[in-house]
N, C-alpha and C. Protein backbone atom coordinates (compact mmCIF):
# COMPACT_ATOMS: atom_id res chain seq x y z
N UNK A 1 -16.38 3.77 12.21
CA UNK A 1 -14.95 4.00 12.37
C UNK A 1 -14.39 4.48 11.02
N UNK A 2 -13.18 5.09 11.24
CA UNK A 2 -13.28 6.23 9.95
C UNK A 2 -11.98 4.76 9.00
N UNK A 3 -12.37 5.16 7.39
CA UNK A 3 -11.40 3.98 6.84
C UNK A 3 -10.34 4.86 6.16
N UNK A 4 -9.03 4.43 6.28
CA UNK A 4 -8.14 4.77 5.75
C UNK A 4 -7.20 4.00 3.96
N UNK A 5 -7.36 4.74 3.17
CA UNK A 5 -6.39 4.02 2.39
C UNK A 5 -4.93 4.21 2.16
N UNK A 6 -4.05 2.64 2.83
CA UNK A 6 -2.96 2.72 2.68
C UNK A 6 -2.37 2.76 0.76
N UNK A 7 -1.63 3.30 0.35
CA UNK A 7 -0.96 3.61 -1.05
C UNK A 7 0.56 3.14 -1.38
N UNK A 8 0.56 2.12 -1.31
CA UNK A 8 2.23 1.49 -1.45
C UNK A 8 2.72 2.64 -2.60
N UNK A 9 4.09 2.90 -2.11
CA UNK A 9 4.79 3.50 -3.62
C UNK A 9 6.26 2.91 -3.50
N UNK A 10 7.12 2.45 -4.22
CA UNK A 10 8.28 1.85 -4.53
C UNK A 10 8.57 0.35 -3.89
N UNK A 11 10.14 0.55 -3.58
CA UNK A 11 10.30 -0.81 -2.56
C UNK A 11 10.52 -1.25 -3.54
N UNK A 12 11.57 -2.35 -3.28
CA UNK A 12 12.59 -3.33 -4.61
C UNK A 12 11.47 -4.24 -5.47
N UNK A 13 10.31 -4.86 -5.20
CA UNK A 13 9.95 -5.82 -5.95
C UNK A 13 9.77 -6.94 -5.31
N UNK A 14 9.30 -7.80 -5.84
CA UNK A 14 9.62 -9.27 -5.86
C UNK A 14 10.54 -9.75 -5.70
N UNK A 15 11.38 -10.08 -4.80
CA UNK A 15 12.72 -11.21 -4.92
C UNK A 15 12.74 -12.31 -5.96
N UNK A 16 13.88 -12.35 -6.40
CA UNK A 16 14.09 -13.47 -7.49
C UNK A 16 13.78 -14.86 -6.95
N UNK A 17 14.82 -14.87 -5.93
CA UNK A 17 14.54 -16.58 -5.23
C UNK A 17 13.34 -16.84 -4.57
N UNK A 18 13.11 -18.13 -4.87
CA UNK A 18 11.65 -18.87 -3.97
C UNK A 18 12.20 -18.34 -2.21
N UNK A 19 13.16 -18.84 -1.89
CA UNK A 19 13.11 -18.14 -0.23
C UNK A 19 13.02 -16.65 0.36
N UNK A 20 13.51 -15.76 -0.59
CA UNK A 20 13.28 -14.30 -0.48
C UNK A 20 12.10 -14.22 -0.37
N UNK A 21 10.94 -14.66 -1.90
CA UNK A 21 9.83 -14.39 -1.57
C UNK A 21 8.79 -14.57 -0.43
N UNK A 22 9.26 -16.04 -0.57
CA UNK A 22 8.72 -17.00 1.25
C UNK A 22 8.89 -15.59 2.11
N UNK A 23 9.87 -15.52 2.57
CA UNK A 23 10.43 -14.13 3.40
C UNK A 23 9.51 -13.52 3.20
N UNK A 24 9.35 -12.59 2.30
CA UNK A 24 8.67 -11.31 1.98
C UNK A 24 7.38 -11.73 2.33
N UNK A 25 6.81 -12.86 1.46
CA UNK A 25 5.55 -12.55 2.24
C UNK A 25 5.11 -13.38 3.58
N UNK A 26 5.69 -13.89 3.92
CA UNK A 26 5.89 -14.09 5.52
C UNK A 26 5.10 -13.19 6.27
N UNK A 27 6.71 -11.59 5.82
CA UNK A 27 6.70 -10.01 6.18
C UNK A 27 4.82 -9.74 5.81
N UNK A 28 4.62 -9.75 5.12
CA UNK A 28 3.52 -8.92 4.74
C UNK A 28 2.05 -9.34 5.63
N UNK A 29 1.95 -10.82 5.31
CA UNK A 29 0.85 -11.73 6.00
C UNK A 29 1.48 -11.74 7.78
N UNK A 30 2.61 -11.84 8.63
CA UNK A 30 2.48 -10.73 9.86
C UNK A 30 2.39 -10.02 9.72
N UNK A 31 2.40 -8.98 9.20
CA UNK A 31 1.90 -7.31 9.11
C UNK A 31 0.37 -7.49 9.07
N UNK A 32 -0.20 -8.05 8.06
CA UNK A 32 -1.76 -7.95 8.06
C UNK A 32 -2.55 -8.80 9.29
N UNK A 33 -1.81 -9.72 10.04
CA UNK A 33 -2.41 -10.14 10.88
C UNK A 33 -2.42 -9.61 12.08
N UNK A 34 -1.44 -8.99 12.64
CA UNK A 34 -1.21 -8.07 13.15
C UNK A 34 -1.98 -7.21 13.34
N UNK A 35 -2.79 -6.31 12.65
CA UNK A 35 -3.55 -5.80 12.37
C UNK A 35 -4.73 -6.30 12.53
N UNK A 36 -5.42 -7.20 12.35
CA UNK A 36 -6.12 -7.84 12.70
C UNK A 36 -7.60 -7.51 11.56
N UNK A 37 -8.84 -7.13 12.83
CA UNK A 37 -10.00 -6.45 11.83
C UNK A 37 -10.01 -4.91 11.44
N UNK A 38 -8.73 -4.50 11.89
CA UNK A 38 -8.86 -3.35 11.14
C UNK A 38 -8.33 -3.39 9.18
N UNK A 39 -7.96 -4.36 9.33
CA UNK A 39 -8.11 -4.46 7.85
C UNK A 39 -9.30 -5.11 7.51
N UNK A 40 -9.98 -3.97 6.92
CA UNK A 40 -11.16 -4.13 5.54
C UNK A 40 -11.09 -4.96 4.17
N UNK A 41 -10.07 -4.16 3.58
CA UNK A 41 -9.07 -5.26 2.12
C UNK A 41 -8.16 -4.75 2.09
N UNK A 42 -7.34 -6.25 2.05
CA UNK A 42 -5.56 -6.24 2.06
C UNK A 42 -5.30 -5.58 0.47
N UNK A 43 -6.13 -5.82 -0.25
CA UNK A 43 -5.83 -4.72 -1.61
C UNK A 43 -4.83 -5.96 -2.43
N UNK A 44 -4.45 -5.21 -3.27
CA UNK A 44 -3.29 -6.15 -4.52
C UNK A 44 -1.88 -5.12 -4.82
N UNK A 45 -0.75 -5.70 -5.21
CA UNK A 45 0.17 -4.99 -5.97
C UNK A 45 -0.82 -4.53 -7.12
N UNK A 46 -0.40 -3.30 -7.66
CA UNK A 46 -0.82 -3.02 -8.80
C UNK A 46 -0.07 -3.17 -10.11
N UNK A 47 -0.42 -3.62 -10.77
CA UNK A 47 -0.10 -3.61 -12.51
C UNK A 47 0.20 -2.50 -13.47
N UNK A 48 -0.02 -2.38 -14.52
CA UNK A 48 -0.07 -1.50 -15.16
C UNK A 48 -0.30 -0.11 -14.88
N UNK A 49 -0.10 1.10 -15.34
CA UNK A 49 -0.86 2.57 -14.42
C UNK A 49 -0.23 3.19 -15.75
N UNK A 50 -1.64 4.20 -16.12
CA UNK A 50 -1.88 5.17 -17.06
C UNK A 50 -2.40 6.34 -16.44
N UNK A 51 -1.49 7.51 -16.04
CA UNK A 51 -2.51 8.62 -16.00
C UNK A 51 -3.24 9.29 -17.11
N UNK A 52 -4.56 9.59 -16.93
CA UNK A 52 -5.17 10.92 -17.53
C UNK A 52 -5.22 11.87 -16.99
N UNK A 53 -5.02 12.88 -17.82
CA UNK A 53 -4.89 14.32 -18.33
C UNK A 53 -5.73 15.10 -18.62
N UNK A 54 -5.83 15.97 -18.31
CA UNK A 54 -6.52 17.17 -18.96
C UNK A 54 -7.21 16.81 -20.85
N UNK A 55 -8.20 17.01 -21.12
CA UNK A 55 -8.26 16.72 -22.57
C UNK A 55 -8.19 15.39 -23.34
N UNK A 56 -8.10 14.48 -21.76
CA UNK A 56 -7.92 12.92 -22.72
C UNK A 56 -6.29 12.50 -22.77
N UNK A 57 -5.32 13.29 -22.22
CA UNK A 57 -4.15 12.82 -22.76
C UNK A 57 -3.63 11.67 -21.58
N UNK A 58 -2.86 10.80 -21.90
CA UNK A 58 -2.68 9.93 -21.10
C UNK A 58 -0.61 9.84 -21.38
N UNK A 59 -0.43 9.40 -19.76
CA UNK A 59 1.15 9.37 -19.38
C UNK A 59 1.05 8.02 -18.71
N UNK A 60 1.75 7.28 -19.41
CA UNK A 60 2.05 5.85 -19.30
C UNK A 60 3.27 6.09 -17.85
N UNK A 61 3.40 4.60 -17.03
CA UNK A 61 4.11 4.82 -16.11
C UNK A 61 3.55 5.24 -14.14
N UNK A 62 2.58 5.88 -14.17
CA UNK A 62 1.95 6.30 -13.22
C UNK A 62 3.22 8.23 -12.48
N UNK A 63 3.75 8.59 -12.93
CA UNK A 63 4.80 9.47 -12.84
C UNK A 63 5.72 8.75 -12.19
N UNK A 64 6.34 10.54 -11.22
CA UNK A 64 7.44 10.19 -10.44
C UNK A 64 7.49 9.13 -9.24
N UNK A 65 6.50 9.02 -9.06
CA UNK A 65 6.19 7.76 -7.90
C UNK A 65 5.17 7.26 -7.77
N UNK A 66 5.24 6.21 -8.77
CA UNK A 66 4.04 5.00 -9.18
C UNK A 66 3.73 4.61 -8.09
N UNK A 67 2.31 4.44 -8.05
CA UNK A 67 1.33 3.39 -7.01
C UNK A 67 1.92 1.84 -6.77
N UNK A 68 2.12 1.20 -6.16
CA UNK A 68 2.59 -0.12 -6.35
C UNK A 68 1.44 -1.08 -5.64
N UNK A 69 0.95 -0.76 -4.82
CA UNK A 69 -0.29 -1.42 -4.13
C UNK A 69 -1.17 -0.47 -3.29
N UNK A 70 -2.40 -1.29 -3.08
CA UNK A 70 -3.04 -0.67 -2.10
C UNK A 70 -3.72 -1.78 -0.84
N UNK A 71 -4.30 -0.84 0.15
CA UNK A 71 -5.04 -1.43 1.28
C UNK A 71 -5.83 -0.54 1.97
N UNK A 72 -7.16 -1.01 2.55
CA UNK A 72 -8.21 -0.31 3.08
C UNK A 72 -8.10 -0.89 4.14
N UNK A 73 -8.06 0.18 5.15
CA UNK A 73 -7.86 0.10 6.52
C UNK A 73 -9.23 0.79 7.56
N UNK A 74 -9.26 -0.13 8.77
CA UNK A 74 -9.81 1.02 9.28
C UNK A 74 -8.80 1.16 10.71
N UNK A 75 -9.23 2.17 11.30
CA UNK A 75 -8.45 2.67 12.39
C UNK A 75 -9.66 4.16 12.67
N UNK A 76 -9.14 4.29 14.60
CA UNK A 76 -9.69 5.54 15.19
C UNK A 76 -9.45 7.16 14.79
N UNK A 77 -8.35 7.27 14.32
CA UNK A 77 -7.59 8.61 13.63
C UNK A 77 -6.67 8.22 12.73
N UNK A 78 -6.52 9.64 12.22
CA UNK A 78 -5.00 9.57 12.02
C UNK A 78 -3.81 9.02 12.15
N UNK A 79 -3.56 9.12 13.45
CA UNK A 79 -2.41 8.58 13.82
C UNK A 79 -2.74 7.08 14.33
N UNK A 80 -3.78 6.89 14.68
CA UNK A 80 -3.92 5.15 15.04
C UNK A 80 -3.51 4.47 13.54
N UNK A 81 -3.63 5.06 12.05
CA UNK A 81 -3.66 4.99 11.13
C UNK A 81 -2.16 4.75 11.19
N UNK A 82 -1.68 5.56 11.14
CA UNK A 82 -0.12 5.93 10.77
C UNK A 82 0.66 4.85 11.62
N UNK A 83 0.43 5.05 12.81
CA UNK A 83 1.04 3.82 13.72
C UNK A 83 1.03 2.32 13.06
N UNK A 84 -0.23 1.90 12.13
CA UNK A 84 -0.34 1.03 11.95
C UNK A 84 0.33 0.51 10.31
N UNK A 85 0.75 1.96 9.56
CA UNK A 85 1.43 1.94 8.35
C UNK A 85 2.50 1.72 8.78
N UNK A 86 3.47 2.52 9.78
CA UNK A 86 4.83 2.33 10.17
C UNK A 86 5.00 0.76 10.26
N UNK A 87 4.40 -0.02 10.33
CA UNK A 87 5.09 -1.57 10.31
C UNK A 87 4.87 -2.42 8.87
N UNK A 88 4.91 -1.59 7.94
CA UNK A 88 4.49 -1.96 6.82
C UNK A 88 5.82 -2.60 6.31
N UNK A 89 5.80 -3.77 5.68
CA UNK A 89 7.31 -4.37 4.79
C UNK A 89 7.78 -3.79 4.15
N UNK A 90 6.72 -3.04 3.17
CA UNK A 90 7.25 -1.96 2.23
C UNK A 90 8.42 -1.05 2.52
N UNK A 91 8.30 -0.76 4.03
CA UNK A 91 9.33 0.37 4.53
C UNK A 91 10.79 -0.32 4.62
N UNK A 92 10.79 -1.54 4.29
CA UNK A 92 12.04 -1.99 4.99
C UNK A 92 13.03 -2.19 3.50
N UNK A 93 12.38 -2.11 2.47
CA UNK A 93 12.94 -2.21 1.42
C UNK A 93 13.38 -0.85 0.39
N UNK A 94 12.99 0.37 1.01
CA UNK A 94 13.04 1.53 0.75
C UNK A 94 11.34 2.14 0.11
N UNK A 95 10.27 1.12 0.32
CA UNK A 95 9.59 2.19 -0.37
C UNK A 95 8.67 2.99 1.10
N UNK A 96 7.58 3.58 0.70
CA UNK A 96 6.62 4.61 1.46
C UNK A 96 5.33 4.21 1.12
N UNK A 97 4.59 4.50 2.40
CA UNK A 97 2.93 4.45 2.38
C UNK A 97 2.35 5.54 2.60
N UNK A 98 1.80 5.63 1.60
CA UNK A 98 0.72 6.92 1.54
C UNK A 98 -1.00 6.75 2.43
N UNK A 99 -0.69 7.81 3.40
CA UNK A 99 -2.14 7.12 4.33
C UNK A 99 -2.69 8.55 3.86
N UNK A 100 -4.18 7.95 3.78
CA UNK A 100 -5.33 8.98 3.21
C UNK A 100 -6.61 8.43 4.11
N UNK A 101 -7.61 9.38 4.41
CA UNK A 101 -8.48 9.00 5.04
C UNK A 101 -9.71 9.32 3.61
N UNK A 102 -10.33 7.77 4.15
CA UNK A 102 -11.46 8.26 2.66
C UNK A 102 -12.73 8.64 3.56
N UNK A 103 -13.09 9.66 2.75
CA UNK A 103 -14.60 10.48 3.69
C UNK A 103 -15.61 10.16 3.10
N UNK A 104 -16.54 10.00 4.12
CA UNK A 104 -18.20 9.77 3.99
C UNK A 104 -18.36 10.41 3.65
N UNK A 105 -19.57 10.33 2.43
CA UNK A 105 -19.71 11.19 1.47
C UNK A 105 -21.59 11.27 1.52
């Protein structure tokens, strides 16, 4: 079955208060269960991000729209893919998921 990687980009953060967060990840852990065995790895927020450059040069920041997490998915297509990003928490806070299919190589 073909695997997809989901690509968090934005979305507010962390909530300050202990109950926001409760909330949030509530949101996230139904989303992944939901899903069931098509999740492979639920992945992590990401940290830090340095791009490289051409020649060695490096741009602190990750650009105009930093990575914020990831997840390896599997799903039948494309769109079984996509169907299954659209319920992502991320979306509800303003950010976007980047779905990519990773190919056998």
């Amino acid at each position: 079955m073909p695997k997809f990687v989901f690509a968090y980009h934005g979305g507010t953060g962390m909530p300050e208060s202990a109950e926001e967060q409760e909330k949030l990840m509530a949101a996230w852990s139904a989303w992944f269960g939901g899903m069931g065995d098509a999740v492979i790895d639920g992945g992590n927020p990401i940290g830090q991000t340095v791009t490289v450059g051409p020649g060695g040069s490096t741009t602190e920041g990750g650009g105009p729209n930093p990575l914020t997490g990831y997840s390896l998915i599997s799903a039948d297509d494309m769109d079984a893919a996509l169907k299954l990003a659209g319920g992502c928490p991320a979306l509800d806070s303003g950010g976007s998921v980047e779905v990519a299919e990773a190919l056998e190589m």
